[in-house]
Protein backbone atom coordinates (compact mmCIF):
# COMPACT_ATOMS: atom_id res chain seq x y z
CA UNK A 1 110.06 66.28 97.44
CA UNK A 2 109.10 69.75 99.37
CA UNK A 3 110.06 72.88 98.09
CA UNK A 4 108.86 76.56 98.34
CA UNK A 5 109.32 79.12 95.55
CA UNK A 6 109.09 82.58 95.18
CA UNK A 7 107.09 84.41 92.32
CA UNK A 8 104.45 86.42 91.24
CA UNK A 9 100.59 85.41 90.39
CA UNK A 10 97.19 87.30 88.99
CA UNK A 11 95.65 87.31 92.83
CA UNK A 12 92.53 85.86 91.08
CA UNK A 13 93.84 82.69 91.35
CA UNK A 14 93.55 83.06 95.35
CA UNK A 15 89.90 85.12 95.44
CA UNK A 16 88.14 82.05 96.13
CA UNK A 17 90.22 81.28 99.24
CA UNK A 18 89.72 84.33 100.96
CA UNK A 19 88.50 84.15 104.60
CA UNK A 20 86.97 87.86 104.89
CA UNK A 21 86.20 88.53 100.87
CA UNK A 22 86.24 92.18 102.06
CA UNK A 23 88.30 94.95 103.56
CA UNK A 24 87.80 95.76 107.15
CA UNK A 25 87.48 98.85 109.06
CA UNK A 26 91.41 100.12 110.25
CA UNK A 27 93.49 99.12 106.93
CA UNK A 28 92.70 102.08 105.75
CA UNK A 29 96.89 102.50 106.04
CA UNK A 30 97.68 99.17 104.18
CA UNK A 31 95.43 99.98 101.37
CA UNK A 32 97.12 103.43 101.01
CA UNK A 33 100.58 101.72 101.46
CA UNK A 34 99.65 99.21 98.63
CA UNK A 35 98.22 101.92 96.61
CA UNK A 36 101.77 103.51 96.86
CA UNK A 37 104.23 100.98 96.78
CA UNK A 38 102.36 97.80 95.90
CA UNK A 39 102.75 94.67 98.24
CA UNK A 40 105.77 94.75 100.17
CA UNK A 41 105.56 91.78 102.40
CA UNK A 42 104.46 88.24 99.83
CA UNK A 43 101.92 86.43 100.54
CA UNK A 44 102.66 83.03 101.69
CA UNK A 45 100.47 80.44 100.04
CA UNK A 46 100.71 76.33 100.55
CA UNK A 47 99.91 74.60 97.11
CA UNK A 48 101.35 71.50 95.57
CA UNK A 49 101.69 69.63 92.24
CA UNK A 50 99.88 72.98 90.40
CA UNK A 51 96.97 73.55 92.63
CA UNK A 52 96.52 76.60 95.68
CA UNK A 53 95.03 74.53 98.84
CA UNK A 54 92.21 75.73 100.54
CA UNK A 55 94.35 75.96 103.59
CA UNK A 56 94.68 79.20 105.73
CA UNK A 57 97.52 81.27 104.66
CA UNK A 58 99.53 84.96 105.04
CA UNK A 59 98.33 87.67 103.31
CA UNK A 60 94.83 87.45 103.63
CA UNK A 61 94.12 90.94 103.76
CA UNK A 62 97.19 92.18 101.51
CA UNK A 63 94.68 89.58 98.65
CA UNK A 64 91.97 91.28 99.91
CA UNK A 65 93.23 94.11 98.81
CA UNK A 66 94.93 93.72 95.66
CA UNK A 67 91.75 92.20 94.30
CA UNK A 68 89.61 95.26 95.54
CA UNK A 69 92.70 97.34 93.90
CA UNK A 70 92.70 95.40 90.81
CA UNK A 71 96.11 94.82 91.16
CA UNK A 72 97.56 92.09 88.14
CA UNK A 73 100.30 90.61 90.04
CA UNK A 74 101.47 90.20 93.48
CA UNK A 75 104.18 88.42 94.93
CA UNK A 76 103.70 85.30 96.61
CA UNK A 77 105.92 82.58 98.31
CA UNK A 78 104.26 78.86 97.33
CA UNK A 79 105.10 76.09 99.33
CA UNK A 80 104.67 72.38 99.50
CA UNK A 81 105.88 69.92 102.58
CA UNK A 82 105.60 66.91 100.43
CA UNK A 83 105.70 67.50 96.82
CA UNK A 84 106.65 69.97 94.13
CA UNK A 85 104.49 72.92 93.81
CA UNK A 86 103.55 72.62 90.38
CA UNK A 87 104.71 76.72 89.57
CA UNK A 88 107.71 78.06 88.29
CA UNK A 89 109.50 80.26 90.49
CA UNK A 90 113.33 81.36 92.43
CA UNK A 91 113.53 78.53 94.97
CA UNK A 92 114.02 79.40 98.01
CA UNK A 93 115.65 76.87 100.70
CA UNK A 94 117.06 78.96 103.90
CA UNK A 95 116.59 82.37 105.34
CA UNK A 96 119.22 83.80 103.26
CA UNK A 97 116.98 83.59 99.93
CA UNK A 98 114.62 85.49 101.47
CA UNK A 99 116.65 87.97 102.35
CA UNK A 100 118.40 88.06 99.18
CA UNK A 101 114.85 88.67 97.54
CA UNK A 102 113.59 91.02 99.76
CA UNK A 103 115.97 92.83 101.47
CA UNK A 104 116.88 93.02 105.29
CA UNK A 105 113.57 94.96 106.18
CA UNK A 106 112.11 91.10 105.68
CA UNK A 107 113.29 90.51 109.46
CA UNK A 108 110.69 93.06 110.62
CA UNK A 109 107.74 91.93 108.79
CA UNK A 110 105.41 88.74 110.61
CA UNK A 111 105.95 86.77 107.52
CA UNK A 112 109.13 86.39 107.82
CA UNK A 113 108.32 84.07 110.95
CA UNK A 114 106.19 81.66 109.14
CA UNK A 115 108.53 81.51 106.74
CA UNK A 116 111.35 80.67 108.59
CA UNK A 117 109.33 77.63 110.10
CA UNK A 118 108.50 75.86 107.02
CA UNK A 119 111.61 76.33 105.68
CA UNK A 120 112.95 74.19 108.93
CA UNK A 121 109.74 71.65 107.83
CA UNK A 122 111.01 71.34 104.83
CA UNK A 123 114.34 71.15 105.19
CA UNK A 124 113.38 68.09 107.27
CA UNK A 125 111.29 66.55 105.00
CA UNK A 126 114.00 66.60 102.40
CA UNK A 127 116.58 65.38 105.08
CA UNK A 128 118.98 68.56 104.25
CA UNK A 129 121.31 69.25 106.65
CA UNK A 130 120.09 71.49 109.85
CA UNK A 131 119.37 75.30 108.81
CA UNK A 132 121.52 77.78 110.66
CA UNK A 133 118.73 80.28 111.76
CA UNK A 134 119.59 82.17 114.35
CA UNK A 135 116.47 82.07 116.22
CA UNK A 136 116.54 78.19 116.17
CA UNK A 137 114.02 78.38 119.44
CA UNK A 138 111.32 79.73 117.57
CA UNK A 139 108.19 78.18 117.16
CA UNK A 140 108.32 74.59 115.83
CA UNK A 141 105.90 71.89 114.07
């Protein structure tokens, strides 16, 4: 059975999945942000039954720069279209979670996007009834 789960992981666990291992020029701003007020926006990482794929996922530079940071924990939303993820976290199963967990601003950020789409794949994979997004025209499968 899908699900997706919010929670918070040692970024180690993702270093080896990193597509640019370091920081580029012009994130100067998101490494000072992060410095400040840690990550705001989770990373969105697909995983199932216990293990991170080696699949491309959100946040690449936000892990990029948490490791270089040193930071201990970050927040992360695992997902998994066909199985359990294998981590303990808040589930989350419409838009309204997400919101719940990270406040309105959410709706700005480019995560919240990808998000929303695998939540619809899910949903579908676990035949629950339609989700009421709003944006229901948005990019599908």
């Amino acid at each position: 059975m899908a699900e997706m789960i919010y929670t918070m992981i040692n970024p180690k666990i993702l270093q080896n999945r990193l597509y640019e291992p370091s920081i580029e020029k012009g994130f100067e701003g998101l490494v000072e942000s992060i410095k400040q007020d840690g990550i705001k926006s989770p990373l969105v990482v697909p995983c199932n039954n216990g293990k991170i794929h080696n699949e491309a996922f959100d946040g690449n530079h936000r892990l990029a720069i948490s490791l270089t940071l040193g930071l201990d924990e970050i927040p992360v939303i695992l997902f998994s279209i066909h199985h359990k993820t294998g981590f303990e976290g808040k589930p989350i199963t419409d838009v309204d979670d997400l919101i719940e967990i990270f406040g309105e601003n959410i709706k700005n950020e480019p995560v919240y996007e990808s998000v929303s789409n695998t939540i619809r794949r899910i949903r579908r994979q676990n035949n629950y009834p339609p989700d009421p997004l709003k944006n229901s025209s948005s990019i599908g499968d």
